[in-house]
Protein backbone atom coordinates (compact mmCIF):
# COMPACT_ATOMS: atom_id res chain seq x y z
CA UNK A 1 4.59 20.80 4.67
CA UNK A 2 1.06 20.86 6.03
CA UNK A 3 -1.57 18.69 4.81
CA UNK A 4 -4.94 20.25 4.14
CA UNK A 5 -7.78 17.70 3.30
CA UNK A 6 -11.49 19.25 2.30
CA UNK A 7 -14.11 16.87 2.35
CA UNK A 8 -17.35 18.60 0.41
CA UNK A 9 -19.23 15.33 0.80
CA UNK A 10 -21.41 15.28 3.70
CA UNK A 11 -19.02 16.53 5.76
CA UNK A 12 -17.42 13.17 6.45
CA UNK A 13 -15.21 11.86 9.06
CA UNK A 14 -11.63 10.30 8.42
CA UNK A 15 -11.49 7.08 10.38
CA UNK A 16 -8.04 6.72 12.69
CA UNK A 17 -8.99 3.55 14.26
CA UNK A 18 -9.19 0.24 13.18
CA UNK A 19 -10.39 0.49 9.57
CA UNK A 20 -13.41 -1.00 8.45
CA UNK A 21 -15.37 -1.25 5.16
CA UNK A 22 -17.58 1.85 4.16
CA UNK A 23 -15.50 3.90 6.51
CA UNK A 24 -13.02 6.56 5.05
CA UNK A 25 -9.33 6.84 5.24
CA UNK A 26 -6.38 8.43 4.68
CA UNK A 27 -2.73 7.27 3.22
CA UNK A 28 0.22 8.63 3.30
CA UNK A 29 2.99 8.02 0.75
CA UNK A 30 6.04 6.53 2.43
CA UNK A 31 9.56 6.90 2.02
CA UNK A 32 9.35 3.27 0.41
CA UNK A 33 7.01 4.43 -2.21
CA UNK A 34 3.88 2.93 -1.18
CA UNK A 35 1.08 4.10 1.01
CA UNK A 36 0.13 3.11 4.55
CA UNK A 37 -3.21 4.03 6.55
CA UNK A 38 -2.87 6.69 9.38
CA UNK A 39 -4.17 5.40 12.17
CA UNK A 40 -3.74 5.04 15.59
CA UNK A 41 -3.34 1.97 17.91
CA UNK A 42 -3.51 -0.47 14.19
CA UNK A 43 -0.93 -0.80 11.76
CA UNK A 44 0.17 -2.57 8.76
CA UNK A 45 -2.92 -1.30 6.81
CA UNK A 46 -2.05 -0.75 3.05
CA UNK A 47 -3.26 0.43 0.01
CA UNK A 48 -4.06 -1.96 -2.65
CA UNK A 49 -2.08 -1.37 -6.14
CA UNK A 50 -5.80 -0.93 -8.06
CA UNK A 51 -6.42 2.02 -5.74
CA UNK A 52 -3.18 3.64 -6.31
CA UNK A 53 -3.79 2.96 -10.20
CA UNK A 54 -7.52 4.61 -9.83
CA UNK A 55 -6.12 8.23 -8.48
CA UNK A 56 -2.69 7.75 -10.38
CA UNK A 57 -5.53 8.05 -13.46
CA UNK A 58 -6.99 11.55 -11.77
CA UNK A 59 -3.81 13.28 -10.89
CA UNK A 60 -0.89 14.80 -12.80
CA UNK A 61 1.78 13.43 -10.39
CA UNK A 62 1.76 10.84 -7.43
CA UNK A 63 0.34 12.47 -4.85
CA UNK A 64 1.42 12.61 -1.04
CA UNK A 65 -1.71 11.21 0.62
CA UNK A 66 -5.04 9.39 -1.04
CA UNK A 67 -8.15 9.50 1.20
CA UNK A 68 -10.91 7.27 0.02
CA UNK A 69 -14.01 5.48 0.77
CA UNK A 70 -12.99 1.41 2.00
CA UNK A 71 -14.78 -0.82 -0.47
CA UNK A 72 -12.67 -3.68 0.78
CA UNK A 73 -9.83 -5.22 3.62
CA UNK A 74 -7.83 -7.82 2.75
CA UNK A 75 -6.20 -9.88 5.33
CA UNK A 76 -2.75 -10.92 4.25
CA UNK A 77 0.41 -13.10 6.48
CA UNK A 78 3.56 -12.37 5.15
CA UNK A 79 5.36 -15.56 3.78
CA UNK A 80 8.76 -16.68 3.00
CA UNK A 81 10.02 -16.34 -0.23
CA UNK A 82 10.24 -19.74 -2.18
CA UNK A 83 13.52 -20.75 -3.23
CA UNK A 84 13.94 -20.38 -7.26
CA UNK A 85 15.84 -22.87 -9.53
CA UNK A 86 17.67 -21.63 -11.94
CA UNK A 87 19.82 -23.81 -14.64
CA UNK A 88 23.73 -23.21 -15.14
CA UNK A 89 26.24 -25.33 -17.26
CA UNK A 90 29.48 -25.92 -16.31
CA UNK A 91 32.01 -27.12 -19.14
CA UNK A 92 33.04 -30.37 -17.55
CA UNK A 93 29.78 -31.20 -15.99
CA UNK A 94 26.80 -30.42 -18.46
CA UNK A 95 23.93 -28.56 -16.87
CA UNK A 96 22.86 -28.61 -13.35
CA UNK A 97 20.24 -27.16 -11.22
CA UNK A 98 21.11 -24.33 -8.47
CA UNK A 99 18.50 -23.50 -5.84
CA UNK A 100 18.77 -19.91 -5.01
CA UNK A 101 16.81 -17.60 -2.61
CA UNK A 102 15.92 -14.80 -4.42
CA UNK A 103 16.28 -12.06 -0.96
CA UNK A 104 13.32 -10.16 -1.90
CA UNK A 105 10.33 -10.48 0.55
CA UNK A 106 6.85 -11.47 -0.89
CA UNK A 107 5.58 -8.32 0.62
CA UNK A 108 7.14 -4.74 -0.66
CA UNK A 109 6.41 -3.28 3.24
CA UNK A 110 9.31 -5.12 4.34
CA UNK A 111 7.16 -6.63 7.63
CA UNK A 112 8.70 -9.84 8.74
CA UNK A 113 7.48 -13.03 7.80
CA UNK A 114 4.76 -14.26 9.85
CA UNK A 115 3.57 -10.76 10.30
CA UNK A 116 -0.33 -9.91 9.86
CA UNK A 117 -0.53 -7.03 7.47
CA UNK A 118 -3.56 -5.90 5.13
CA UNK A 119 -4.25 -4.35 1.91
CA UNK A 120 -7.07 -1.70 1.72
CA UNK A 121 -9.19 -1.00 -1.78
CA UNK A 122 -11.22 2.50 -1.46
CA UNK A 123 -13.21 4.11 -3.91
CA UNK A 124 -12.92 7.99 -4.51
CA UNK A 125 -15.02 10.40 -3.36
CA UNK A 126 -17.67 12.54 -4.48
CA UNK A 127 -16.28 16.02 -4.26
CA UNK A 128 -12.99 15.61 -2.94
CA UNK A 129 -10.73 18.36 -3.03
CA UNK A 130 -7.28 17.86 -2.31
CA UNK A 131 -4.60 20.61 -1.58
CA UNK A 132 -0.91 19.97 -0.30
CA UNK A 133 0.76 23.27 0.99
CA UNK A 134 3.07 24.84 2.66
CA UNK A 135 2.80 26.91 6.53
CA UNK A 136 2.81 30.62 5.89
């Protein structure tokens, strides 16, 4: 499938290095259903949920790549999960309290804790045409 992006707007440029506020980008949906930044030489650059929702609102289906406007970076570390507490009874015992780790990471990206990630928020632009086709 190639990707065919038409920017009407002032002929802008897509930024592919380090992203940075007012600057335009592009995302890509991933295999793990969210979308990452293309760029080169930075990674672990994400698109915020309220972006998603704002062009989810503008399209019919979920589209394959979002290119926006950056309106805002947000530096994030991933974490370790806290441990939950959940309450069980046991017929001899009464109730107790069981710690359990829920397994899911506090970060849907699946980056390792410790790892510096961030989450992007871009506007849409003016006169943005977006086409997804295939090579003749």
């Amino acid at each position: 499938m190639m990707l065919v992006i038409y920017l009407q707007a002032n002929k802008e440029k897509i930024c592919f290095g380090c992203l940075e506020v007012h600057e335009i980008a592009a995302f890509v949906l991933t295999s793990g259903g969210y979308y990452e930044a293309i760029t080169r030489n930075c990674s672990n650059y994400y698109l915020s949920d309220e972006s998603v929702a704002l062009f989810a609102e503008h399209v019919p289906s979920r589209p394959n790549y979002i290119v926006g406007q950056i309106v805002h970076i947000e530096r994030q570390i991933v974490k370790a999960a806290p441990p939950r507490a959940e309450k069980f009874s046991t017929p001899d015992k009464g109730t107790d309290w069981l710690t359990l780790n829920s397994g899911s990471t506090p970060n849907p990206y699946g980056l390792p804790v410790g790892c510096e990630y961030f989450l992007v928020t871009v506007a849409m632009l003016p006169d943005t045409t977006i086409h997804s086709s295939s090579p003749s």
